[in-house]
N, C-alpha and C. Protein backbone atom coordinates (compact mmCIF):
# COMPACT_ATOMS: atom_id res chain seq x y z
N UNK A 1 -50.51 -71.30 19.87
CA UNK A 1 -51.94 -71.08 19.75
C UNK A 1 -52.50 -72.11 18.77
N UNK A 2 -53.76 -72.40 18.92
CA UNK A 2 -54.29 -73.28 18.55
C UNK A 2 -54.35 -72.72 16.52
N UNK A 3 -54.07 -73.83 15.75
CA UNK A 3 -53.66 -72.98 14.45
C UNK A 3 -55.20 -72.25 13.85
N UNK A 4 -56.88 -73.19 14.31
CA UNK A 4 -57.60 -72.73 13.63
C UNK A 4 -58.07 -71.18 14.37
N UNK A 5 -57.95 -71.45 15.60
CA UNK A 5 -58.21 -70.21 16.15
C UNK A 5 -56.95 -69.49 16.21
N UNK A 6 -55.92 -69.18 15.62
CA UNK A 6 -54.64 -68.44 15.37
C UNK A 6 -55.55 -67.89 14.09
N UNK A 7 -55.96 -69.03 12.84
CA UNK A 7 -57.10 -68.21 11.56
C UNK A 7 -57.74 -67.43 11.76
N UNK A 8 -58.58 -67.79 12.77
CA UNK A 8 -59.78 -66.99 13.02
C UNK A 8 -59.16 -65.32 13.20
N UNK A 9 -58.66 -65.68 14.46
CA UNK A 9 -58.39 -64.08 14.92
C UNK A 9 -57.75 -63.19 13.95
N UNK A 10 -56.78 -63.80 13.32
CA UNK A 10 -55.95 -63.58 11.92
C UNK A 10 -57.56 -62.78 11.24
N UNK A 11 -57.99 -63.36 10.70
CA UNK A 11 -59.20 -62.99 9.91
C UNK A 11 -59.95 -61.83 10.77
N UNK A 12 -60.38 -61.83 11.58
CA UNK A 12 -60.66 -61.04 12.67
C UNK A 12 -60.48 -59.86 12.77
N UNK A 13 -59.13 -59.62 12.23
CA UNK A 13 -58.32 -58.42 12.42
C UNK A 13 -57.28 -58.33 13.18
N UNK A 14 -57.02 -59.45 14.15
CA UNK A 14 -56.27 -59.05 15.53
C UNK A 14 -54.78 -59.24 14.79
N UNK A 15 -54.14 -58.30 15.51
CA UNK A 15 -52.41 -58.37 15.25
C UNK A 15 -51.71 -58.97 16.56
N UNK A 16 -51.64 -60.14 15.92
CA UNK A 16 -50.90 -61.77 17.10
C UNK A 16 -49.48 -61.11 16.91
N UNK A 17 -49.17 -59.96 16.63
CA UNK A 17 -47.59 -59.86 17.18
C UNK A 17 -47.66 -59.00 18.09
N UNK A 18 -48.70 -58.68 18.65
CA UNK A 18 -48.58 -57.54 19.55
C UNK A 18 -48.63 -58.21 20.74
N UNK A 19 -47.84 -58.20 21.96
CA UNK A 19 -47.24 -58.80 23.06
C UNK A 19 -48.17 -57.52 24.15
N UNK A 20 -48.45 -57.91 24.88
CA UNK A 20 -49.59 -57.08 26.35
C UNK A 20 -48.35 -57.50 27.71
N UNK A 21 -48.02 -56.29 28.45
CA UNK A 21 -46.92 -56.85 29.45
C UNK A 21 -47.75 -56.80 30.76
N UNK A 22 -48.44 -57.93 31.07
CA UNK A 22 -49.03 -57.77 32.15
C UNK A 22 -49.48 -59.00 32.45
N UNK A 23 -48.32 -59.96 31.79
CA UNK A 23 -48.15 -61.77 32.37
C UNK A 23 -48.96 -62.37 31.38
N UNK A 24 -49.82 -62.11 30.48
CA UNK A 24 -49.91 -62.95 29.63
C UNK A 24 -49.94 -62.28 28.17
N UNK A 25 -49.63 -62.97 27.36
CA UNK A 25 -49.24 -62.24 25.65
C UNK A 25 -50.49 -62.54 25.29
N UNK A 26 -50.58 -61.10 24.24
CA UNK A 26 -51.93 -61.49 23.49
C UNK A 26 -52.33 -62.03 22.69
N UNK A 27 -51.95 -63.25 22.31
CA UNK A 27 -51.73 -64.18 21.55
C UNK A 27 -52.71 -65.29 22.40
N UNK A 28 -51.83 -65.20 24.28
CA UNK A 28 -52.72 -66.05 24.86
C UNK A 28 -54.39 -65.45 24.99
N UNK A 29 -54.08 -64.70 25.18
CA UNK A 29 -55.91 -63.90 25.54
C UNK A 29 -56.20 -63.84 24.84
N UNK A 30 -56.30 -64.03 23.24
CA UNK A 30 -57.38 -64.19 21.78
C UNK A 30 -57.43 -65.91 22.07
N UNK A 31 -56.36 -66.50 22.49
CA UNK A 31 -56.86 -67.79 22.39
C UNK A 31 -57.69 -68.12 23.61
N UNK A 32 -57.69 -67.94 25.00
CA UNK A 32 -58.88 -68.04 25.64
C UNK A 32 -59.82 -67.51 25.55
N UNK A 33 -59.85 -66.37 24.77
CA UNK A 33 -61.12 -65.80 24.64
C UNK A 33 -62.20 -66.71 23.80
N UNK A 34 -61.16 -67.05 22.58
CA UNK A 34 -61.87 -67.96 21.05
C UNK A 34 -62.25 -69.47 21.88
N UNK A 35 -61.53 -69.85 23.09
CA UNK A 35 -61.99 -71.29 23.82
C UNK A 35 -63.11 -70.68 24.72
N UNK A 36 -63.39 -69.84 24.87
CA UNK A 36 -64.64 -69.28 25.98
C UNK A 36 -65.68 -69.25 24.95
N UNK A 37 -65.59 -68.32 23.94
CA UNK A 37 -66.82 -68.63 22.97
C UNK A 37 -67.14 -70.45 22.53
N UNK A 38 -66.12 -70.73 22.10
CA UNK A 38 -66.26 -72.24 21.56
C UNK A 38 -67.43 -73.19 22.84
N UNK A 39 -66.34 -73.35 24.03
CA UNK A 39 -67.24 -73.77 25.08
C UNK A 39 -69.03 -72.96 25.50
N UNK A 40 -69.18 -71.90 25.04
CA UNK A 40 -70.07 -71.20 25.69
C UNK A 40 -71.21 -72.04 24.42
N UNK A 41 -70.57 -72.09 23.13
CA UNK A 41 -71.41 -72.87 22.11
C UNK A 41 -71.53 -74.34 22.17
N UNK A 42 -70.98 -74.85 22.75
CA UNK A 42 -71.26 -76.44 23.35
C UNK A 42 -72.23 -76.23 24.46
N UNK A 43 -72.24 -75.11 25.39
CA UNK A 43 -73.11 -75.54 26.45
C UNK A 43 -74.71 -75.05 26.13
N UNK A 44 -74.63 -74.20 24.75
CA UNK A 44 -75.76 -73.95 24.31
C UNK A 44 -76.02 -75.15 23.48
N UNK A 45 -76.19 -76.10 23.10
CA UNK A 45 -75.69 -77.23 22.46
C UNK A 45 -76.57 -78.08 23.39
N UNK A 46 -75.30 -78.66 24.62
CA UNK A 46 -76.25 -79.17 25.93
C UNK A 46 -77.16 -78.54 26.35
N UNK A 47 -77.75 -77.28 26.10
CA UNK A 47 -78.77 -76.70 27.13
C UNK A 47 -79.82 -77.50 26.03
N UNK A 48 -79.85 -77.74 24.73
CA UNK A 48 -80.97 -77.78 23.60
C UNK A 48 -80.96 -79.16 23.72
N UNK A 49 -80.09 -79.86 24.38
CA UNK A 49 -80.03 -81.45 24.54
C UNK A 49 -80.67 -81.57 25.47
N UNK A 50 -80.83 -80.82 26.73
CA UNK A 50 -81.11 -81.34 27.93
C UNK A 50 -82.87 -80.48 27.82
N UNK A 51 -82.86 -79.35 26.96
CA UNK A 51 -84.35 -78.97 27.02
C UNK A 51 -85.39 -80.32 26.20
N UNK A 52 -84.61 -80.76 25.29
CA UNK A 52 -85.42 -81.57 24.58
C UNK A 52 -85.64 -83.09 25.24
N UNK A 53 -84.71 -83.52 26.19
CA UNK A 53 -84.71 -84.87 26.85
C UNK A 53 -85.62 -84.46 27.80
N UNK A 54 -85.72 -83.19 28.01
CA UNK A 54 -86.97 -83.43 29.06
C UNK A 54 -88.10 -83.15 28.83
N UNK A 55 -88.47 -82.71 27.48
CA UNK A 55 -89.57 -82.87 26.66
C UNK A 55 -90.18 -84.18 26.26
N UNK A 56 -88.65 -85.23 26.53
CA UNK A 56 -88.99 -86.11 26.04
C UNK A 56 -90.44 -87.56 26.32
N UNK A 57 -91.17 -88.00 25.49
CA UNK A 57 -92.29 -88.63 26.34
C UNK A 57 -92.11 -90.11 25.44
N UNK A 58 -92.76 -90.64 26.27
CA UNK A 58 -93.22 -92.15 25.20
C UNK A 58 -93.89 -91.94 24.45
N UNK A 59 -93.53 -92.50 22.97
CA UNK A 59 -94.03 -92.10 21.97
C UNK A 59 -94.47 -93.82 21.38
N UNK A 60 -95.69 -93.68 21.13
CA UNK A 60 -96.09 -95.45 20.33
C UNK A 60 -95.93 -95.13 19.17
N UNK A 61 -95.96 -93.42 18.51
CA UNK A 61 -95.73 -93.89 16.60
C UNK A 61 -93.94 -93.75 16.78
N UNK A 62 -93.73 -94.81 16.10
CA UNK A 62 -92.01 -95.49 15.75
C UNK A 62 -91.40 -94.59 15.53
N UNK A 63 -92.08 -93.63 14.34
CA UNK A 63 -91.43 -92.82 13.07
C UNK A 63 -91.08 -91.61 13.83
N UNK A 64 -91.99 -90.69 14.82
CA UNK A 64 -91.46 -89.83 15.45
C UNK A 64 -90.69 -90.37 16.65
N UNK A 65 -90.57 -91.38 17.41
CA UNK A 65 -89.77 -91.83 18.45
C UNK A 65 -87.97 -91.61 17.35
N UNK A 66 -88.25 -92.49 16.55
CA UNK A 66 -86.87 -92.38 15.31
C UNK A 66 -86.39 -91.25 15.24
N UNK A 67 -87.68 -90.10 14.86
CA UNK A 67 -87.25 -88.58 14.53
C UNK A 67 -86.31 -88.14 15.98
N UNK A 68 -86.76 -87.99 17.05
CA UNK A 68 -86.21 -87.54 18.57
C UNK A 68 -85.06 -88.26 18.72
N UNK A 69 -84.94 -89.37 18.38
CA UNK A 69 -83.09 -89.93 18.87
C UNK A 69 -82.47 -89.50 17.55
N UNK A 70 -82.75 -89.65 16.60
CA UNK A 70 -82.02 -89.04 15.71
C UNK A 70 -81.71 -87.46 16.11
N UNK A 71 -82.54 -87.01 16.72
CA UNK A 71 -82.13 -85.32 16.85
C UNK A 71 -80.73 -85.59 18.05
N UNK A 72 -81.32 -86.23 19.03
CA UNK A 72 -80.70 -86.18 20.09
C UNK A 72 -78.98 -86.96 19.62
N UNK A 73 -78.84 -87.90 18.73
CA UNK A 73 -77.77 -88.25 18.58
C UNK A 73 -77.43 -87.38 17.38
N UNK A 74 -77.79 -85.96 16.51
CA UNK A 74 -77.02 -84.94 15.80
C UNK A 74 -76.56 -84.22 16.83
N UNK A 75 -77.55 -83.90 18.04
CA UNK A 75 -76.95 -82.83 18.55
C UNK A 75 -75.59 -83.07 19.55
N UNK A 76 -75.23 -84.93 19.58
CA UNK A 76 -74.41 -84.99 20.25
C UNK A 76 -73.18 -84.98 19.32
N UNK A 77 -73.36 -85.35 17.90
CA UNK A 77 -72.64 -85.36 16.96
C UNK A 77 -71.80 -83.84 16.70
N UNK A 78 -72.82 -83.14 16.83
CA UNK A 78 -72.17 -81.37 16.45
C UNK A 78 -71.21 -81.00 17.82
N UNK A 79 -71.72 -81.60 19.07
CA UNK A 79 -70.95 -80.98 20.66
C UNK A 79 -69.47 -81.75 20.00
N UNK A 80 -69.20 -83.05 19.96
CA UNK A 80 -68.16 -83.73 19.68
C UNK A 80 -67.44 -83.25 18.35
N UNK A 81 -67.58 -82.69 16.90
CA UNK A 81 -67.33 -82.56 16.31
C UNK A 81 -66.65 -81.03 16.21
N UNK A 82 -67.61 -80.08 17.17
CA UNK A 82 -67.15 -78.54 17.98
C UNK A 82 -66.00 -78.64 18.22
N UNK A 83 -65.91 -79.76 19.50
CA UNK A 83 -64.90 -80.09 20.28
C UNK A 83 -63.21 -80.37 19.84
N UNK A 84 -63.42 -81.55 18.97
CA UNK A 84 -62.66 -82.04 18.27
C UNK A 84 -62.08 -81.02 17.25
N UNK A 85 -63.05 -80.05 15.86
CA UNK A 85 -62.54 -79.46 15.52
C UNK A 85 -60.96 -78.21 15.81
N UNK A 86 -61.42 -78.01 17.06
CA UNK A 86 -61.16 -77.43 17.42
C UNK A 86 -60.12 -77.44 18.87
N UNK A 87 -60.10 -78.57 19.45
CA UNK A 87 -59.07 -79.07 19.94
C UNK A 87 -59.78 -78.44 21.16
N UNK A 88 -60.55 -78.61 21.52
CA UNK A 88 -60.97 -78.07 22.71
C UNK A 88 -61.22 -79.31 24.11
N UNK A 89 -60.50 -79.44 24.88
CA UNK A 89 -60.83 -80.11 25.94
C UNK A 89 -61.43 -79.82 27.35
N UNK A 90 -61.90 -80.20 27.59
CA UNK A 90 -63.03 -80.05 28.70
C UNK A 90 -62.79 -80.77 30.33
C-alpha cells in the first residue's frame, strides 16, 4: 500500500491487519478507496480549470490577463503536485 495513504487510514482509525476473504484484503480496499477520493479531487480541480477557461475572454488590461494564467497555471500546479504526492497515476 501506498505508505502515505497506509498514514492516512492508520490515522483514520482503520485496522490494516484485518484481512476481508472475499478476493481482495482490506488493506487493498482502503487503498482504492483513498485513490478514488484522491482522483475524484483532481477532477474537481479540472472541473475549476475547465469552468474558468471558458470564462475565459480577451482581456487588454495586462495585469488581469497575468492574474488568469497565473490562476490557471496554480491550478495545474496543485492537479500535478496531488498526483505526484501521492503516487497516483492516471
Amino acid at each position: 500500500m501506498n505508505e502515505k495513504i497506509n498514514l492516512l487510514a492508520i490515522q483514520a482509525g482503520f485496522n490494516l491487519h484485518n484481512d476481508i476473504n472475499d478476493g481482495y484484503s482490506y488493506n487493498h480496499k482502503i487503498e482504492r478507496f483513498a485513490e478514488l477520493i484522491i482522483k475524484e479531487c483532481v477532477k474537481q480541480c479540472r472541473q475549476e480549470l475547465y469552468e474558468f477557461t471558458a470564462e475565459d475572454r480577451s482581456y487588454d488590461d495586462l495585469k488581469a490577463t497575468a492574474i488568469r494564467a497565473g490562476h490557471r497555471n496554480g491550478v495545474f500546479k496543485v492537479i500535478s503536485r496531488i498526483k505526484q504526492y501521492f503516487e497516483i497515476a492516471e
